[in-house]
Protein backbone atom coordinates (compact mmCIF):
# COMPACT_ATOMS: atom_id res chain seq x y z
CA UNK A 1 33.82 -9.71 -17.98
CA UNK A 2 32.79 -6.21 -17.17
CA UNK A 3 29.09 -6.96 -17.14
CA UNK A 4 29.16 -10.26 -15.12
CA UNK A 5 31.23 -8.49 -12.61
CA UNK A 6 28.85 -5.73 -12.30
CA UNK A 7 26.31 -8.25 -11.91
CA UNK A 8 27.93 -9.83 -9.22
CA UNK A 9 28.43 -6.68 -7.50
CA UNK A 10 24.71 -5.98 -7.79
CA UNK A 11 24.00 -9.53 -6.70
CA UNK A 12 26.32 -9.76 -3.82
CA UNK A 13 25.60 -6.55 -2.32
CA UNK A 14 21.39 -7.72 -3.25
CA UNK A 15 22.06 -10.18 0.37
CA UNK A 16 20.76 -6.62 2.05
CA UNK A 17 17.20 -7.25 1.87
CA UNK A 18 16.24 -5.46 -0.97
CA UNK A 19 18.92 -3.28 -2.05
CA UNK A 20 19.91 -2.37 -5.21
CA UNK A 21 22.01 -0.20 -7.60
CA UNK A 22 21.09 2.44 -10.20
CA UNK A 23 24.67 2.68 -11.74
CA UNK A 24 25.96 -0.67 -10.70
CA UNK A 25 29.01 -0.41 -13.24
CA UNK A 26 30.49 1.86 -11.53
CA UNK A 27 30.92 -1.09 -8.32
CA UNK A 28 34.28 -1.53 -10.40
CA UNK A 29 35.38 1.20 -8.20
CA UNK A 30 35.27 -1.31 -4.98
CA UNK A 31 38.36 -3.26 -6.56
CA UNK A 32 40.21 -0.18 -4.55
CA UNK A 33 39.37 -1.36 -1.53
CA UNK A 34 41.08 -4.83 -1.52
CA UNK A 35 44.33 -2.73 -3.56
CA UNK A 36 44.19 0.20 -0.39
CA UNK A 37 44.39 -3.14 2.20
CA UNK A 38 47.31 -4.71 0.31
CA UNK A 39 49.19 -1.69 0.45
CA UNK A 40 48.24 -0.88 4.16
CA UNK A 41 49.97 -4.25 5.36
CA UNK A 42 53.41 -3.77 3.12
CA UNK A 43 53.47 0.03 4.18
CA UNK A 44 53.52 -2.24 8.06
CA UNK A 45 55.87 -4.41 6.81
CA UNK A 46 58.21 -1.95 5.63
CA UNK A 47 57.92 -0.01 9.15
CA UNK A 48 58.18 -2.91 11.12
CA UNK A 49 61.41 -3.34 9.32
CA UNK A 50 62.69 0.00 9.32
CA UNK A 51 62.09 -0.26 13.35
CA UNK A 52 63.96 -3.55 13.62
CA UNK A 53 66.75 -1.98 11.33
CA UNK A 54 67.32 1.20 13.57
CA UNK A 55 66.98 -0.19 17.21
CA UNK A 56 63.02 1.83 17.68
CA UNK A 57 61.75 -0.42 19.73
CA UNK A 58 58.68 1.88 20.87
CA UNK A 59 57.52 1.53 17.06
CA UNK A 60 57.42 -2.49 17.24
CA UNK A 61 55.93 -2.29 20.58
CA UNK A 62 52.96 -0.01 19.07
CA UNK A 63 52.42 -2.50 16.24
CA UNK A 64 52.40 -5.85 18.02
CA UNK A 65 51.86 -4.78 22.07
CA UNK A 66 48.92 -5.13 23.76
CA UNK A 67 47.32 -2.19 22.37
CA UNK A 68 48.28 -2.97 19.06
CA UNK A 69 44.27 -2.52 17.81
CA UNK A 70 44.22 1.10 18.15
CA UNK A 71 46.49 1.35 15.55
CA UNK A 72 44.87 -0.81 13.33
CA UNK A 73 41.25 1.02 14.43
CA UNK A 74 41.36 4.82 12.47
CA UNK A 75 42.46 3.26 9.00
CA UNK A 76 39.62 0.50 9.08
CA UNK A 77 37.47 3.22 10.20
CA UNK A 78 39.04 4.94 7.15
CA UNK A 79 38.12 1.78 5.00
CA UNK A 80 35.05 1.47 5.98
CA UNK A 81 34.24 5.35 5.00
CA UNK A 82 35.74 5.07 1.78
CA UNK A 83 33.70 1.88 1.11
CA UNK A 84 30.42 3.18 1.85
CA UNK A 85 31.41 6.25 0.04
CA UNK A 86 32.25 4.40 -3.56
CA UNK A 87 28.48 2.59 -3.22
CA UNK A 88 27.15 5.89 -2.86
CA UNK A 89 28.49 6.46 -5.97
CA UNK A 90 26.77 3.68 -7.58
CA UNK A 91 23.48 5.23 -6.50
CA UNK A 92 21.84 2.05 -4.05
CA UNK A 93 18.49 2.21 -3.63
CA UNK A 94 16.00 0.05 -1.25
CA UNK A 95 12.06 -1.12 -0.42
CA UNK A 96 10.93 0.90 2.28
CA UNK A 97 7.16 1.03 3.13
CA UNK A 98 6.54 4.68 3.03
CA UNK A 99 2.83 6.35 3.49
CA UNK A 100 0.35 6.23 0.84
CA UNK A 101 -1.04 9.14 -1.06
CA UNK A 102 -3.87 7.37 -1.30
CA UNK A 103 -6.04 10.32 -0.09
CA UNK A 104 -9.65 8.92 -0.05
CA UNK A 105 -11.18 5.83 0.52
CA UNK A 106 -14.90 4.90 -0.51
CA UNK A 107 -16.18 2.06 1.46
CA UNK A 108 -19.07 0.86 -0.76
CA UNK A 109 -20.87 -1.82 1.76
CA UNK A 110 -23.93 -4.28 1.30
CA UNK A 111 -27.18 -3.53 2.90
CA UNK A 112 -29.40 -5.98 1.11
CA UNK A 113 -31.90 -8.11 3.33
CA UNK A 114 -29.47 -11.24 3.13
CA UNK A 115 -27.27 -9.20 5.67
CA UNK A 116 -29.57 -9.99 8.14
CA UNK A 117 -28.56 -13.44 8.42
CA UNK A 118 -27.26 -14.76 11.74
CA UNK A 119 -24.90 -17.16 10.48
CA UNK A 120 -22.26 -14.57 11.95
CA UNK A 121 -22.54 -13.17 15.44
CA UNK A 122 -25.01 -11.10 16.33
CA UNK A 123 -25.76 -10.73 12.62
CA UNK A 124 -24.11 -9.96 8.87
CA UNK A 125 -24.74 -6.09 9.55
CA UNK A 126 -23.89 -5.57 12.54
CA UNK A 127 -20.43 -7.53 11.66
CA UNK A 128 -19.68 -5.73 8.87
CA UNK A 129 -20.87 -2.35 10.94
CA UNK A 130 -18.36 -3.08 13.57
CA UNK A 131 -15.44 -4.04 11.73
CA UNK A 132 -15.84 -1.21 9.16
CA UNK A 133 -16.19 1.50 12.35
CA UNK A 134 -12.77 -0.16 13.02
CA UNK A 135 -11.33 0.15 10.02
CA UNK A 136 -11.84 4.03 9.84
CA UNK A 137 -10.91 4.39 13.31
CA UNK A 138 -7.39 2.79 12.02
CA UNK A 139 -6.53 5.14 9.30
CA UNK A 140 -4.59 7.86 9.76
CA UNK A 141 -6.51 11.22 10.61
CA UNK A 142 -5.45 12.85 7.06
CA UNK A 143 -7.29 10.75 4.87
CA UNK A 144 -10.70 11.15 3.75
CA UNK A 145 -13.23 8.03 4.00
CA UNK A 146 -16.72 7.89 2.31
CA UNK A 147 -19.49 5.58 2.84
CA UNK A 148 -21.79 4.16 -0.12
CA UNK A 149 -24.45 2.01 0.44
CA UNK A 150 -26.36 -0.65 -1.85
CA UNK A 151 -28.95 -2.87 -2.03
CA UNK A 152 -31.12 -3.01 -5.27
CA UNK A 153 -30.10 0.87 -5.36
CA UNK A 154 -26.70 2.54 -4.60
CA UNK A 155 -26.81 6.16 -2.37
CA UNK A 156 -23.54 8.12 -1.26
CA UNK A 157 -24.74 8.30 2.29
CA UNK A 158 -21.47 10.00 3.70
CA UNK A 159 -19.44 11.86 1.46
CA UNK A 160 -15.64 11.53 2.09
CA UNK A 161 -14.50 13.27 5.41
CA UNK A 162 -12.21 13.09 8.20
CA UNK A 163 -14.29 13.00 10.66
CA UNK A 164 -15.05 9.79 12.15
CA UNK A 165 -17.89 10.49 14.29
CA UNK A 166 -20.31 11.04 10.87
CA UNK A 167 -18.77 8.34 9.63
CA UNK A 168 -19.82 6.09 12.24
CA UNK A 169 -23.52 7.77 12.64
CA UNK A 170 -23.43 7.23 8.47
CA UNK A 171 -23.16 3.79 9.22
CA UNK A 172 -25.26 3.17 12.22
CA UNK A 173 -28.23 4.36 9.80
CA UNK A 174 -28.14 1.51 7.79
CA UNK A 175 -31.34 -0.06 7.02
CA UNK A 176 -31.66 -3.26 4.96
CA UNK A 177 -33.48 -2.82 1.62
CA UNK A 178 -33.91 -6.01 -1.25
CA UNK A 179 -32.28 -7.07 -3.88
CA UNK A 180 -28.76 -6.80 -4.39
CA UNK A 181 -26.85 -4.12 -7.01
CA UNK A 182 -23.03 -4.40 -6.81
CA UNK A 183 -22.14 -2.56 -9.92
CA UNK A 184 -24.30 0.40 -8.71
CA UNK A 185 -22.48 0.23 -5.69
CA UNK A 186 -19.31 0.54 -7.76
CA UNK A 187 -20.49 3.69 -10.08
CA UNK A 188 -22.16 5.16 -7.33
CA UNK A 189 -18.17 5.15 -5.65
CA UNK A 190 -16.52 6.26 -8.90
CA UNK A 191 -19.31 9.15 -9.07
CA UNK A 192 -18.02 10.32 -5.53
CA UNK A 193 -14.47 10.34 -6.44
CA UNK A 194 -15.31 12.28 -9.75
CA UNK A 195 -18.00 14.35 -9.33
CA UNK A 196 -17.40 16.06 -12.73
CA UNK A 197 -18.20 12.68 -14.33
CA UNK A 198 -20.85 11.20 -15.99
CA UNK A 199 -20.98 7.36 -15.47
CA UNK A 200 -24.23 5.81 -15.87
CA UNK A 201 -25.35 5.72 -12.91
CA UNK A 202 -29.24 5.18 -14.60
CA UNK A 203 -28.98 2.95 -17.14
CA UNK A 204 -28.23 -0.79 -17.64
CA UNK A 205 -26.45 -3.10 -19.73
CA UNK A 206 -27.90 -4.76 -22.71
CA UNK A 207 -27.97 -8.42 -19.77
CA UNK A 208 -30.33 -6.23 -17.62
CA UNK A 209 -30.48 -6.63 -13.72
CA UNK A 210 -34.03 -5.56 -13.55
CA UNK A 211 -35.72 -3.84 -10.43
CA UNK A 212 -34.32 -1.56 -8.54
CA UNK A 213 -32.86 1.10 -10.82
CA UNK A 214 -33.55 4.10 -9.49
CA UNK A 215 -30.71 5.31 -7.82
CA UNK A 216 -31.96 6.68 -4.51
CA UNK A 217 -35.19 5.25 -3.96
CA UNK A 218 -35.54 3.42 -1.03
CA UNK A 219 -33.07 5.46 0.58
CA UNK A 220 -34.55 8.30 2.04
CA UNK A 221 -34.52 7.11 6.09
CA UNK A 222 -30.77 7.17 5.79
CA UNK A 223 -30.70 10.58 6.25
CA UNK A 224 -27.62 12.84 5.06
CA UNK A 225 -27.34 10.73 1.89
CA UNK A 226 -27.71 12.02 -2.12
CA UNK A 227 -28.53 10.14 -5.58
CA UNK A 228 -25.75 11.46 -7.62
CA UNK A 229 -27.92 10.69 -10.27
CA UNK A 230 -28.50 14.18 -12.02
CA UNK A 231 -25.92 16.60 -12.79
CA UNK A 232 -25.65 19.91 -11.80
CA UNK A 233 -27.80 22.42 -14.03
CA UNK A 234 -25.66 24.42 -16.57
CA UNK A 235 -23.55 21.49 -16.99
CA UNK A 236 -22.40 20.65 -21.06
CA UNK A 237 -21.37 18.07 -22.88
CA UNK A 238 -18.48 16.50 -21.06
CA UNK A 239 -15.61 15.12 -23.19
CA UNK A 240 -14.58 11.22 -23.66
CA UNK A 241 -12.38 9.91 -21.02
CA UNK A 242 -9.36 8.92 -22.24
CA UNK A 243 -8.63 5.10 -20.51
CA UNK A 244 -4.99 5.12 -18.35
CA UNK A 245 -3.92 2.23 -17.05
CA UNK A 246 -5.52 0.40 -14.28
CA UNK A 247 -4.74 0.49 -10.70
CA UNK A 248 -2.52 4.01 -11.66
CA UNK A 249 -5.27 6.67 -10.01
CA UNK A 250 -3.49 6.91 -6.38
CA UNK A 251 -5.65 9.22 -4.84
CA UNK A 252 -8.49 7.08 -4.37
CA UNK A 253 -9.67 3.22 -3.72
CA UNK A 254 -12.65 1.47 -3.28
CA UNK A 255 -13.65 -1.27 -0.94
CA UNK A 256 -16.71 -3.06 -1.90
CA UNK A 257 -18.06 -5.65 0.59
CA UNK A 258 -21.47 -7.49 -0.27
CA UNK A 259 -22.46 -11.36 0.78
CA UNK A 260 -24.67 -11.89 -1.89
CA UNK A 261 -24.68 -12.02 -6.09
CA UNK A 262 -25.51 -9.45 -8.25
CA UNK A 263 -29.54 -9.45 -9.20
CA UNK A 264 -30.17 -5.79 -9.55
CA UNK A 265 -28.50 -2.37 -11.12
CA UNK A 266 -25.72 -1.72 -13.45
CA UNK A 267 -23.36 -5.38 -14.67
CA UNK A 268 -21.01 -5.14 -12.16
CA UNK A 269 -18.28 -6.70 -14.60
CA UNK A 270 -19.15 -3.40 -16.64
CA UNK A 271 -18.83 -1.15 -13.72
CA UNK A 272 -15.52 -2.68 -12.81
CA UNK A 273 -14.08 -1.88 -16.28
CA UNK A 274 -15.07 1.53 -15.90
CA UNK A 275 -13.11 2.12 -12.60
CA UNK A 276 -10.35 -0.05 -14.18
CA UNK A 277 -9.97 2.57 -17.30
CA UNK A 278 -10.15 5.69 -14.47
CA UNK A 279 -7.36 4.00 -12.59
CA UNK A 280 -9.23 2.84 -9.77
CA UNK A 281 -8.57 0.08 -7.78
CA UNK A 282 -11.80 -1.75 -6.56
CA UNK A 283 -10.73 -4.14 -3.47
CA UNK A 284 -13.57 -6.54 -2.96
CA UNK A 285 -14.61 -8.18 0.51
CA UNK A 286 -16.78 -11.19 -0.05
CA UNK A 287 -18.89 -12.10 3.46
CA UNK A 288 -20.86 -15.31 4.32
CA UNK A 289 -20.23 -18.63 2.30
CA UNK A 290 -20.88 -19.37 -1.59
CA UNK A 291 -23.08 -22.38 -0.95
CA UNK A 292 -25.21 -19.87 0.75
CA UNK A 293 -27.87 -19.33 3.72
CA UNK A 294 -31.38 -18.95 3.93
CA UNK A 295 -32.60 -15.43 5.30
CA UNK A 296 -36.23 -14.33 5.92
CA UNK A 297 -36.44 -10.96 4.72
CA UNK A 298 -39.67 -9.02 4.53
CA UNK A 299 -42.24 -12.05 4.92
CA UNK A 300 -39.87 -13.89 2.23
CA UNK A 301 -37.08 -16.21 1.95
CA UNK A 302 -33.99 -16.09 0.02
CA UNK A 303 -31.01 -17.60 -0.30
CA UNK A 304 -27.84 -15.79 0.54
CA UNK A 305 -25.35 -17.11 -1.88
CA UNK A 306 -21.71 -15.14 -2.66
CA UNK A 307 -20.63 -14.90 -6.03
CA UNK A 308 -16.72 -15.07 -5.35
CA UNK A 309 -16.16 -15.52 -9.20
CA UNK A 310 -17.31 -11.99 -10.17
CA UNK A 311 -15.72 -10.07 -6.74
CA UNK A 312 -12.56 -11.88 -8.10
CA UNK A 313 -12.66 -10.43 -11.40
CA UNK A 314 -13.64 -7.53 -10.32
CA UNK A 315 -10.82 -7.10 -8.39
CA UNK A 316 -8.35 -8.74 -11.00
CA UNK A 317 -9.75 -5.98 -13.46
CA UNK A 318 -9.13 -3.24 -11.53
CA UNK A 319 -5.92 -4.23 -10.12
CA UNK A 320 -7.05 -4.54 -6.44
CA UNK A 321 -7.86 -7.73 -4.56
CA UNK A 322 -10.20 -9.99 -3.42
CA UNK A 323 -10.46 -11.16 0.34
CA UNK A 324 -13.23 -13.72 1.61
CA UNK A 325 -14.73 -13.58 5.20
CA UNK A 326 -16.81 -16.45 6.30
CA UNK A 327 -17.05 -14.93 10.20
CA UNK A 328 -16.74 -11.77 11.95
CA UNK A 329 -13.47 -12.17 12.96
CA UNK A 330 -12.22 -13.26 9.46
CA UNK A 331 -13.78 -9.45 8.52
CA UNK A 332 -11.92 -7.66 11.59
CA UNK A 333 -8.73 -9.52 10.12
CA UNK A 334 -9.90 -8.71 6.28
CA UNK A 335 -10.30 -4.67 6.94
CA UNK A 336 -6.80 -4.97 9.61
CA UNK A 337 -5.42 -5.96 6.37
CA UNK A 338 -6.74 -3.72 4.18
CA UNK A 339 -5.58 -0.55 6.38
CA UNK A 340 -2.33 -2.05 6.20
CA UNK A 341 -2.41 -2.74 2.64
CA UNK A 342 -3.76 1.36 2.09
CA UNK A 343 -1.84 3.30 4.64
CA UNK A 344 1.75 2.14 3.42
CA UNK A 345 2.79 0.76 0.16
CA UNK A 346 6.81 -0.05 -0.35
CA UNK A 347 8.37 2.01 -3.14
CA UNK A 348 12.02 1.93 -4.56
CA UNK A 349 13.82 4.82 -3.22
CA UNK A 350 17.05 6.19 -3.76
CA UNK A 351 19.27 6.36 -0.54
CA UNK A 352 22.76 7.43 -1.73
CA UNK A 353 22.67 10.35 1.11
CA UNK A 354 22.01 7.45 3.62
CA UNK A 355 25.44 5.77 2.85
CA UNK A 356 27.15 9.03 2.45
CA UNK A 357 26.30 10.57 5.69
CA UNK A 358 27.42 7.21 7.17
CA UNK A 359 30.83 7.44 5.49
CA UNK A 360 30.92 10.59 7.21
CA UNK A 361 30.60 10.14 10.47
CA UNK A 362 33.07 7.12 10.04
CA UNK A 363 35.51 9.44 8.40
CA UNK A 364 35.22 11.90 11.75
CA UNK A 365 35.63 8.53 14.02
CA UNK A 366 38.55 7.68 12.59
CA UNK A 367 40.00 11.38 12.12
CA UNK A 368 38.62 12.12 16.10
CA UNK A 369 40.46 8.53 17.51
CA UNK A 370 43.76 9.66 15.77
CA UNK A 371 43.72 12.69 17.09
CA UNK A 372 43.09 11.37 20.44
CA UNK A 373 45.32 8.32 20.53
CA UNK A 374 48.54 9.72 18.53
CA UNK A 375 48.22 13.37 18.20
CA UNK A 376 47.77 13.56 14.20
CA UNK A 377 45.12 12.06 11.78
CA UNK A 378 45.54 8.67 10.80
């Protein structure tokens, strides 16, 4: 009985969007309310009676005249104190979207030659360019936003800063390169949120991407940019990393946009699994269509063709998520999204002083209105 009436208390008071109770056994205490109401209307009763009895007229008057309300007003003000006072007790807590400490974001973005594609207006690039200039200029000035680019190489060609006009000239330097290396992109972004690291930024996986796996090369007219690839001199032996639980790092996220598959660099899958046991969460952004587009790109032709299947896992992995794009608009509405999705996030907090400081300035209504109306409180 006990329980299920704590549930119901829990449940009831649960038709407030999403508020709840830390101690919701103590809600028993609410079964005062109804008793303090009961006894408010015999202890009227009894005076109404005790005015009829003695010939006080002025005292029936006050109870039934046309002013009969104010009366009635201070104690339900009262009530309505003592209420909110008793669910303070039982500790409620609510969603509210609070924001994020989520202090850098690395935007790891495509700049193979199948970006050049026109399918999207004016082009892939200069899309993606746009809306990602838009994006930064969205979040809030505190938080710090890198820029890595990849093609069949990966290059940190802004570290992460607040200010948004190198961020912008970062990405106005983009020049298209071939082949495409998403997981490099990926360990090239984890490298930049831990410097002290050593990921393997210049090796492969036993699959093998071929081409392309120098980390830097091809790079140089970006200007500002560095390889990560060599640690500092001096360094030693750096210990294991000990996995935690993916999506838990909150300082940092990636957001990983590419139009194409995977055919250079580190396995991407691989890469993914190594932010995932760091705690990062890799959001991916896939642009263009998965049946694909032919590009000319440097006196060839290639097919464009998105791999959604490994952008999802990647995502699924790492505890981020996956958005498509098949336009430039779709990407304005993708990144709009995303800044949403990074600047707040909804946690459970406690707000027990909320409902207290309510019950407080009920209990000085009602005290203030007494005083006023009838010369004593309530």
């Amino acid at each position: 009985m006990m329980k299920s009436l704590s549930d119901f208390g829990t449940k009831a008071w649960g038709l407030v969007p999403h508020i709840s109770f830390l101690s919701p056994m103590l809600l028993w205490l609410l079964l005062l309310v109804p008793l303090l109401v009961g006894l408010y209307i015999l202890l009227l009763r009894r005076r109404k009676k005790v005015a009829l009895r003695y010939g006080n007229m002025g005292v029936v008057k006050l109870a039934v005249g046309p002013r009969a309300w104010r009366r009635h007003l201070p104690p339900a003000l009262f009530l309505g104190a003592l209420t909110l006072m008793l669910l303070a007790i039982a500790r409620p807590t609510a969603e509210v979207s609070l924001p994020s400490n989520q202090a850098t974001v690395i935007m790891a973005m495509d700049v193979s030659g199948s970006m050049r594609a026109r399918d999207v207006n004016p082009s892939r690039i200069q899309a993606s360019q746009t809306a990602a200039k838009a994006f930064i200029k969205n979040q809030p000035k505190d938080v710090l936003v890198g820029v890595v680019a990849f093609a069949g190489t990966a290059l940190l060609v802004q570290s992460p800063t607040v200010d948004r006009l190198q961020l912008n000239a970062a990405i106005d330097r983009f020049e298209l390169q071939r082949a495409t290396a998403v997981g490099s992109g990926i360990l090239v972004s984890m490298q930049t949120i831990f410097p002290a690291e050593d990921f393997p930024l210049n090796r492969f996986t036993s699959d093998g991407y071929g081409g392309g796996g120098g980390f830097g090369r091809g790079f140089g007219r970006f200007g500002g940019g560095r390889s990560l690839t060599d640690r500092r001199p001096g360094d030693g032996p750096k210990k294991p990393h000990v996995p935690v639980e993916p999506g838990s790092y909150k300082n940092a996220v990636i957001i990983l946009l590419t139009d194409g598959a995977t055919n250079s660099g580190y396995d991407p899958i691989e890469a993914a699994r190594i932010a995932a046991n760091y705690g990062v969460r890799v959001y991916t952004v896939g642009f263009g269509t998965t049946r694909g587009n032919i590009v000319g790109f440097g006196g060839f032709s290639m097919r464009a063709q998105l791999d959604e299947d490994s952008l999802k896992k990647i995502a699924d992995m790492t505890r981020g998520r996956y958005f498509h794009a098949a336009s430039a608009e779709d990407l304005k509405t993708v990144y709009a999204a995303l800044s949403k999705q990074l600047v707040l996030e909804t946690k459970q907090m406690e707000i027990t002083a909320f409902f207290a400081a309510l019950a407080s300035l009920l209990l000085m209504a009602a005290g203030g209105l007494s005083l006023a109306w009838f010369s004593r409180i309530l």
